[in-house]
C-alpha atoms as a PDB file:
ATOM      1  CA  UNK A   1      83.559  38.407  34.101  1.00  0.00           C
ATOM      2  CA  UNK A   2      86.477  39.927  32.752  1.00  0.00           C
ATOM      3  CA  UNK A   3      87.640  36.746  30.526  1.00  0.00           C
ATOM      4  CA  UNK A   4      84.257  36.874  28.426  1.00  0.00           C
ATOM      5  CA  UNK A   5      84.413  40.274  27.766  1.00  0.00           C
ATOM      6  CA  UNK A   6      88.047  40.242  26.441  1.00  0.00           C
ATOM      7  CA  UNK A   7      86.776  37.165  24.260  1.00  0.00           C
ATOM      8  CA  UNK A   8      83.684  39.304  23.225  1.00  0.00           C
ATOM      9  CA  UNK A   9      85.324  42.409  22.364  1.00  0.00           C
ATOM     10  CA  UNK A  10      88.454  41.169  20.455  1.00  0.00           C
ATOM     11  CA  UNK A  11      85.452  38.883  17.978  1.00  0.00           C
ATOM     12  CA  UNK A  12      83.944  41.835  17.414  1.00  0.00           C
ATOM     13  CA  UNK A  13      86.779  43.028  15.962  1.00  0.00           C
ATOM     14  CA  UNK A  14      87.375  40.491  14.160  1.00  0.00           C
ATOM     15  CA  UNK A  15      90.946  40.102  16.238  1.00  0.00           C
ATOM     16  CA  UNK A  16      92.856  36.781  16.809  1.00  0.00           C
ATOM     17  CA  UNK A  17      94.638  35.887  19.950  1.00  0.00           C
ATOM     18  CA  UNK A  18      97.639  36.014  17.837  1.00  0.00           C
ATOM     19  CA  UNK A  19      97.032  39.788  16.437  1.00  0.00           C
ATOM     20  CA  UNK A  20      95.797  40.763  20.521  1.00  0.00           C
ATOM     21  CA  UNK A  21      98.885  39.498  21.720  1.00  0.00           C
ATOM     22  CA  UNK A  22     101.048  41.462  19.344  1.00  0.00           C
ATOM     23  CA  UNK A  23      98.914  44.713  20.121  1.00  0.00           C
ATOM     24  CA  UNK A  24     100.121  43.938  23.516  1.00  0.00           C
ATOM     25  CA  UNK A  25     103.749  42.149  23.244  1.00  0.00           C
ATOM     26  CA  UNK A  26     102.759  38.983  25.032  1.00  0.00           C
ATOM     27  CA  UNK A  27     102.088  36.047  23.763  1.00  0.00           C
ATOM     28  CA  UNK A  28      98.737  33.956  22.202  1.00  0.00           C
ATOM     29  CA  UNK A  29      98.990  32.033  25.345  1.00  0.00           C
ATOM     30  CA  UNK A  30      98.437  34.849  27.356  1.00  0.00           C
ATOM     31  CA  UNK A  31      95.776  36.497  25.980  1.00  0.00           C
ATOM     32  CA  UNK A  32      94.141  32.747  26.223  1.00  0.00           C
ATOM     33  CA  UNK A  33      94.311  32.358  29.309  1.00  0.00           C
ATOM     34  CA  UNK A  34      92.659  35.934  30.285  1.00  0.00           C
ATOM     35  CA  UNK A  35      89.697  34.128  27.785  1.00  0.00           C
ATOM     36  CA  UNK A  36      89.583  31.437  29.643  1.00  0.00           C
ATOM     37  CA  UNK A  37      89.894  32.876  33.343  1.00  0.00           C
ATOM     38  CA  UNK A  38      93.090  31.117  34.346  1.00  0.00           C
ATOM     39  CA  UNK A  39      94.336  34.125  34.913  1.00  0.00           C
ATOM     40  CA  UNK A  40      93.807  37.829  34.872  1.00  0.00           C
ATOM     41  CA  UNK A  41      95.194  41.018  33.401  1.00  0.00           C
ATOM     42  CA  UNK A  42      97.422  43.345  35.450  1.00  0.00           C
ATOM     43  CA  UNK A  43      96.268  46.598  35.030  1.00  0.00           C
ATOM     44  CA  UNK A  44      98.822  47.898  32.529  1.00  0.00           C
ATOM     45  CA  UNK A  45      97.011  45.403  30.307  1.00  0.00           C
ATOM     46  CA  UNK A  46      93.413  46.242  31.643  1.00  0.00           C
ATOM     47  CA  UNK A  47      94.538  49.913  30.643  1.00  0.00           C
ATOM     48  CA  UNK A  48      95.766  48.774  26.758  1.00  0.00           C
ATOM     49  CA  UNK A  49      92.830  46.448  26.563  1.00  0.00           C
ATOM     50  CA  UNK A  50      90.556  49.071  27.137  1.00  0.00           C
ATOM     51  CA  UNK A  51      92.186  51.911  25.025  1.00  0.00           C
ATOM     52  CA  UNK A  52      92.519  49.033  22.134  1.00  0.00           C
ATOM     53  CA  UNK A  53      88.858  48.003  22.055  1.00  0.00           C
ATOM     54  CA  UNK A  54      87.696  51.779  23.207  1.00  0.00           C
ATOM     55  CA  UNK A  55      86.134  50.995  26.371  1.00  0.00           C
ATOM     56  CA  UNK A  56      86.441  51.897  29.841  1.00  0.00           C
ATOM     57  CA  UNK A  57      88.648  49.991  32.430  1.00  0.00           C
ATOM     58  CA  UNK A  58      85.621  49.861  34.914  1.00  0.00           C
ATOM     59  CA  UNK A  59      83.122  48.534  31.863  1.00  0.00           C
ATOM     60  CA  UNK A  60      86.450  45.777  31.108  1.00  0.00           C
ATOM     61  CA  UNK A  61      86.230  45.191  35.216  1.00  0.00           C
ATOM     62  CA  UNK A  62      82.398  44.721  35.800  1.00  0.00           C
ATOM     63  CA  UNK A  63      82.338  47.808  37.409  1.00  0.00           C
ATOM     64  CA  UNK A  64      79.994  50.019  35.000  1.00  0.00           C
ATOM     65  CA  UNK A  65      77.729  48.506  32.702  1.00  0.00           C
ATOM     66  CA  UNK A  66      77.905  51.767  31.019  1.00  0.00           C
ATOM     67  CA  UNK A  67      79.861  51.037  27.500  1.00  0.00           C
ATOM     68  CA  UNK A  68      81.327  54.199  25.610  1.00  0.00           C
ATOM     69  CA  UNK A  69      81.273  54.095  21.676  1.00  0.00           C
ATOM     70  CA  UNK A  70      83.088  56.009  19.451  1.00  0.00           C
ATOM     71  CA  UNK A  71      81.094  58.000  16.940  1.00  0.00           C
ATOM     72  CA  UNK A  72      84.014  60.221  14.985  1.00  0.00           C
ATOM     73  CA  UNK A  73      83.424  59.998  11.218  1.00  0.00           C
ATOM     74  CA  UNK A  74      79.708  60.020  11.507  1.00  0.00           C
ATOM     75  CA  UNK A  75      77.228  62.493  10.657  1.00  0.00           C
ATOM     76  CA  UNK A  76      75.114  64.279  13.475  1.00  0.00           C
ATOM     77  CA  UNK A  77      71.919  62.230  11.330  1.00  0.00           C
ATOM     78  CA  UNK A  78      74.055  58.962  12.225  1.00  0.00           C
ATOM     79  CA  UNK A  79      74.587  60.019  15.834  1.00  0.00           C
ATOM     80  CA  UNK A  80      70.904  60.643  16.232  1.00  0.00           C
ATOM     81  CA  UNK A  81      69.833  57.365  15.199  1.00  0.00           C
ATOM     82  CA  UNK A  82      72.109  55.449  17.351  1.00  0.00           C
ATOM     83  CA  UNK A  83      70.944  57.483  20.311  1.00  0.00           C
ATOM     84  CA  UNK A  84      67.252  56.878  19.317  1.00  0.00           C
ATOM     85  CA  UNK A  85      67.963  52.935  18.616  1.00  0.00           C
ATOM     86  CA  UNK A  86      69.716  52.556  22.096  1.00  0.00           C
ATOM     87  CA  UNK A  87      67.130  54.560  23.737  1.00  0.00           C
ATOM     88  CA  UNK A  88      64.000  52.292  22.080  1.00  0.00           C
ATOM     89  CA  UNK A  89      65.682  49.454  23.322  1.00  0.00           C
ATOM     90  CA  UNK A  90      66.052  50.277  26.924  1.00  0.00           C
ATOM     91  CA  UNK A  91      62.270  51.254  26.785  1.00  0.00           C
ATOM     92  CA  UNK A  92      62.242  47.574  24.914  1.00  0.00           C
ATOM     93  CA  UNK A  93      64.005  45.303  27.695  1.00  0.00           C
ATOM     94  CA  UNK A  94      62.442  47.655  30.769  1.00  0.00           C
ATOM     95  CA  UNK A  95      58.892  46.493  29.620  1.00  0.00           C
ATOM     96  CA  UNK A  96      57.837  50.053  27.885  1.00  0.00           C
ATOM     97  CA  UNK A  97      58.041  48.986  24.669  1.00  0.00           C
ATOM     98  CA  UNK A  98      56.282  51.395  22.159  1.00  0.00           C
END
């Protein structure tokens, strides 16, 4: 559901309502009620809230569970790792653990 990820994603970075809303030029209450499902972004928003938290509209929608991360400013050692800690735990949750 949209509302939870919104929620999610602004925590992890460590974002208030209050700072979201600015980002945006609505207000706290908005952005609360996206969180809490009373109502939903338009897709100008669903655009910004995606390009703000560096994910994809359709991973924002429900569409994709596919979730793009943004690896500028690390090494190709750091890169690797990531890819090798996502990859063990896909083998992890799919029952092929190591």
């Amino acid at each position: 559901m949209i509302a939870d990820k919104i929620k999610i994603l602004r925590e992890q970075q460590k974002m208030t309502q209050t700072a979201l809303a600015k980002r945006l030029g609505i207000t706290r209450s908005g952005v609360n009620a996206w969180e809490m499902g009373i109502s939903v972004p338009s897709t100008q928003y669903i655009v910004a809230l995606a390009t703000i938290f560096g994910v994809s509209t359709d991973f924002l929608l429900g569409v994709d569970s596919t979730a793009t991360l943004s690896v500028s400013g690390l090494s190709e050692n750091d890169i690797l790792a990531i890819h090798n800690l996502i990859e063990h735990l896909k083998s992890k949750n799919s029952g092929k653990y190591d």
